[in-house]
Protein backbone atom coordinates (compact mmCIF):
# COMPACT_ATOMS: atom_id res chain seq x y z
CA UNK A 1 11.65 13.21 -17.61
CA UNK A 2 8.24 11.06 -17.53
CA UNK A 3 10.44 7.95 -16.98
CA UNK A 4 12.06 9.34 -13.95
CA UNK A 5 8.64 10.50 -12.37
CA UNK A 6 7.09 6.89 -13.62
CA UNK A 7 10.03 5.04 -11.83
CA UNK A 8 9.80 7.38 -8.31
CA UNK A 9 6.34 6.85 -8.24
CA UNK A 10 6.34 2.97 -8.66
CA UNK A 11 9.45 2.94 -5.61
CA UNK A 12 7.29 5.20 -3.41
CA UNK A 13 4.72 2.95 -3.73
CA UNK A 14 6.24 -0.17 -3.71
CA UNK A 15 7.88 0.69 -0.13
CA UNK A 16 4.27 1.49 0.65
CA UNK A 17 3.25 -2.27 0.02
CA UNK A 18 6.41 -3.50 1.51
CA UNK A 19 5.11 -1.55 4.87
CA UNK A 20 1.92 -3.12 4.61
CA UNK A 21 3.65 -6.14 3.53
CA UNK A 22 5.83 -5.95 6.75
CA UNK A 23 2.88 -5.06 9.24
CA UNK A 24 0.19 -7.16 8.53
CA UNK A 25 1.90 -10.53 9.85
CA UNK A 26 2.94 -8.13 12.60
CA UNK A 27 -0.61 -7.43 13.14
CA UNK A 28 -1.33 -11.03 13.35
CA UNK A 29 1.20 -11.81 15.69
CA UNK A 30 -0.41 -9.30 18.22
CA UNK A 31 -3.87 -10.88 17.44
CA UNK A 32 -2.13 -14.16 18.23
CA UNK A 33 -0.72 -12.68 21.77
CA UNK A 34 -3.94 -11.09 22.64
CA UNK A 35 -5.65 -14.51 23.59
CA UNK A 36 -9.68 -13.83 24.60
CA UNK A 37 -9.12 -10.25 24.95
CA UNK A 38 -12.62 -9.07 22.41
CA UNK A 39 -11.77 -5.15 22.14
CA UNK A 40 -8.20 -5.42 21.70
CA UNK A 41 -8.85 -8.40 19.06
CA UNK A 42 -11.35 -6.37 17.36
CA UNK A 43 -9.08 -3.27 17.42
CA UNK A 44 -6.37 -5.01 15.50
CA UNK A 45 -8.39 -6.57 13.33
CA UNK A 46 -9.87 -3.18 12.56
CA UNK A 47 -6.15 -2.10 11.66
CA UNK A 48 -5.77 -5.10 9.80
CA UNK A 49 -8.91 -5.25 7.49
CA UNK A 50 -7.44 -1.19 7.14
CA UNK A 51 -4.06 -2.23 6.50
CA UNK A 52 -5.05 -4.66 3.88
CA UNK A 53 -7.04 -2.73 2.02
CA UNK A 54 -4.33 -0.09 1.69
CA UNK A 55 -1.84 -2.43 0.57
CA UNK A 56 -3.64 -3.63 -2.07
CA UNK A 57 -4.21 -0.37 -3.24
CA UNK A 58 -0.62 0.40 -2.91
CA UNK A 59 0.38 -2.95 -5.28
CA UNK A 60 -1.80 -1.94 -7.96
CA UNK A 61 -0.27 0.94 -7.83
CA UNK A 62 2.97 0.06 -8.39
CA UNK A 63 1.97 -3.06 -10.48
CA UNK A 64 0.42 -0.24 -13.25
CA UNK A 65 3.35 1.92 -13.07
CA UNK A 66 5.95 -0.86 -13.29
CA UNK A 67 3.93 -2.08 -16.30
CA UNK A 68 4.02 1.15 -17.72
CA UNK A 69 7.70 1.47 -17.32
CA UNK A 70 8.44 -1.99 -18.82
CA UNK A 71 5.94 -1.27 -21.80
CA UNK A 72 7.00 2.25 -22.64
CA UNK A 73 10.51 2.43 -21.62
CA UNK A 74 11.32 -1.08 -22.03
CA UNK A 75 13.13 -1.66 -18.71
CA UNK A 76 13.84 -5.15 -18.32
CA UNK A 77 16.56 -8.71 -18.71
CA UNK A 78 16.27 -11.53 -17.38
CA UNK A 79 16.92 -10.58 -14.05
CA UNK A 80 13.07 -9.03 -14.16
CA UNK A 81 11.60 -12.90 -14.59
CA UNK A 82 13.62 -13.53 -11.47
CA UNK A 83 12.18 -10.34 -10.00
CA UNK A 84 8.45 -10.70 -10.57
CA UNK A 85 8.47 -14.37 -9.29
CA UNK A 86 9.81 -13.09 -5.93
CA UNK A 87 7.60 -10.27 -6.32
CA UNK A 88 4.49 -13.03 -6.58
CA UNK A 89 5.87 -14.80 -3.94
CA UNK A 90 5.24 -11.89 -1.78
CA UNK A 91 1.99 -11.05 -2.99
CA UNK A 92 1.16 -14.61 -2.02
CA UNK A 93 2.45 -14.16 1.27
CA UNK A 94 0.47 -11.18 1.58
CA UNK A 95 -3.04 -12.33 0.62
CA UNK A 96 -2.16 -15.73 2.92
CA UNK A 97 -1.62 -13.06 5.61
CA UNK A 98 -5.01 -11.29 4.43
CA UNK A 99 -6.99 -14.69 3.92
CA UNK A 100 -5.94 -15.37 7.73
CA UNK A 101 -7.10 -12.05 9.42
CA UNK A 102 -10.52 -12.46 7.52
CA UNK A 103 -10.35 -15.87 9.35
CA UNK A 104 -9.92 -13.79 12.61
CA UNK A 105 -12.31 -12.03 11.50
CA UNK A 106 -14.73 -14.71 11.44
CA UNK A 107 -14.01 -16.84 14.79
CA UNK A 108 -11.46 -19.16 13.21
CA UNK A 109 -7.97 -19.65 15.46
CA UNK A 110 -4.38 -18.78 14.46
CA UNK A 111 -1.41 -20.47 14.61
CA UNK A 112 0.81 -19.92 17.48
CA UNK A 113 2.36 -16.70 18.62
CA UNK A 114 5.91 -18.55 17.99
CA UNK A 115 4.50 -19.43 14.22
CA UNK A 116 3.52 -16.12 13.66
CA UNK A 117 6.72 -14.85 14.55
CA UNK A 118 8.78 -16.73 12.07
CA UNK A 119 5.82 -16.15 9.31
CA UNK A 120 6.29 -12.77 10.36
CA UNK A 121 10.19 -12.31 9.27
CA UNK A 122 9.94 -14.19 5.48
CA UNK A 123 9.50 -11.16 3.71
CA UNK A 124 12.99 -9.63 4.49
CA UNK A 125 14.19 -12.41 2.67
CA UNK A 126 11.98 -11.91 -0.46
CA UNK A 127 12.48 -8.18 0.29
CA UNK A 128 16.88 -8.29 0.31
CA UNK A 129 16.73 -10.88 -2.93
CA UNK A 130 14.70 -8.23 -5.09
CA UNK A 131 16.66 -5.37 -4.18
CA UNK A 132 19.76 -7.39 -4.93
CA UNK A 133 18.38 -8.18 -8.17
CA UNK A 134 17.44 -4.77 -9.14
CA UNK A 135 20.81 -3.29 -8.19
CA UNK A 136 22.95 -6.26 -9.84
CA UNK A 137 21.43 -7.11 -12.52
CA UNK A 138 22.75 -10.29 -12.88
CA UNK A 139 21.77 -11.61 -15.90
């Protein structure tokens, strides 16, 4: 029974860091459309330092549960290497997207509104590969 509550807790918050994952960039893209607008700029980068914050909560989160589950149950394979590296990849992604609105933050420029778009939409990738990999369990 503690495995099952271990396991929905680590998925609930996991799609909690995805969402933060998902809406930071998105955040950034409006930052990047708002041009020399100061209140709307400083709104979203309000939400942002907000949104950051919470998703790093979130990810340790999951990061102690999933730890827990791989300790004391002893879920795993080799499809779980494969896992965690894309599951790096996005925390990378996510502290490059954090790193940039504390640029914001501090006067420096982003890149365009067309960039941020496109930065904005890698994480689906990471996002379909992992749940593939946790489903299939390839190897």
């Amino acid at each position: 029974m503690a495995y099952i509550w271990i396991k929905t807790f680590h998925i609930v918050f996991v799609i909690a860091w995805m969402a933060a994952v998902f809406y930071l960039p998105r955040l950034l893209v409006n930052i990047a459309e708002a041009g020399d607008e100061p209140a709307v700029r400083a709104r979203l980068v309000l939400m942002g330092r907000r949104l950051y914050r919470f998703g790093n909560a979130m990810f340790g989160l999951a990061v102690v549960l999933g730890l827990t589950l791989w300790l004391h149950f002893g879920v795993g394979g080799g499809w779980l290497h494969a896992k965690l590296l894309l599951v790096a990849l996005l925390l990378a992604y996510f502290i490059v997207s954090g790193r940039w609105l504390k640029g914001v933050d501090a006067g420096r420029a982003l890149p365009s509104p067309t960039t941020m778009r496109w930065f904005n939409e890698l994480p689906v990738l990471g996002l379909i590969a992992i749940v593939w990999l946790v489903l299939a369990k390839p190897f």
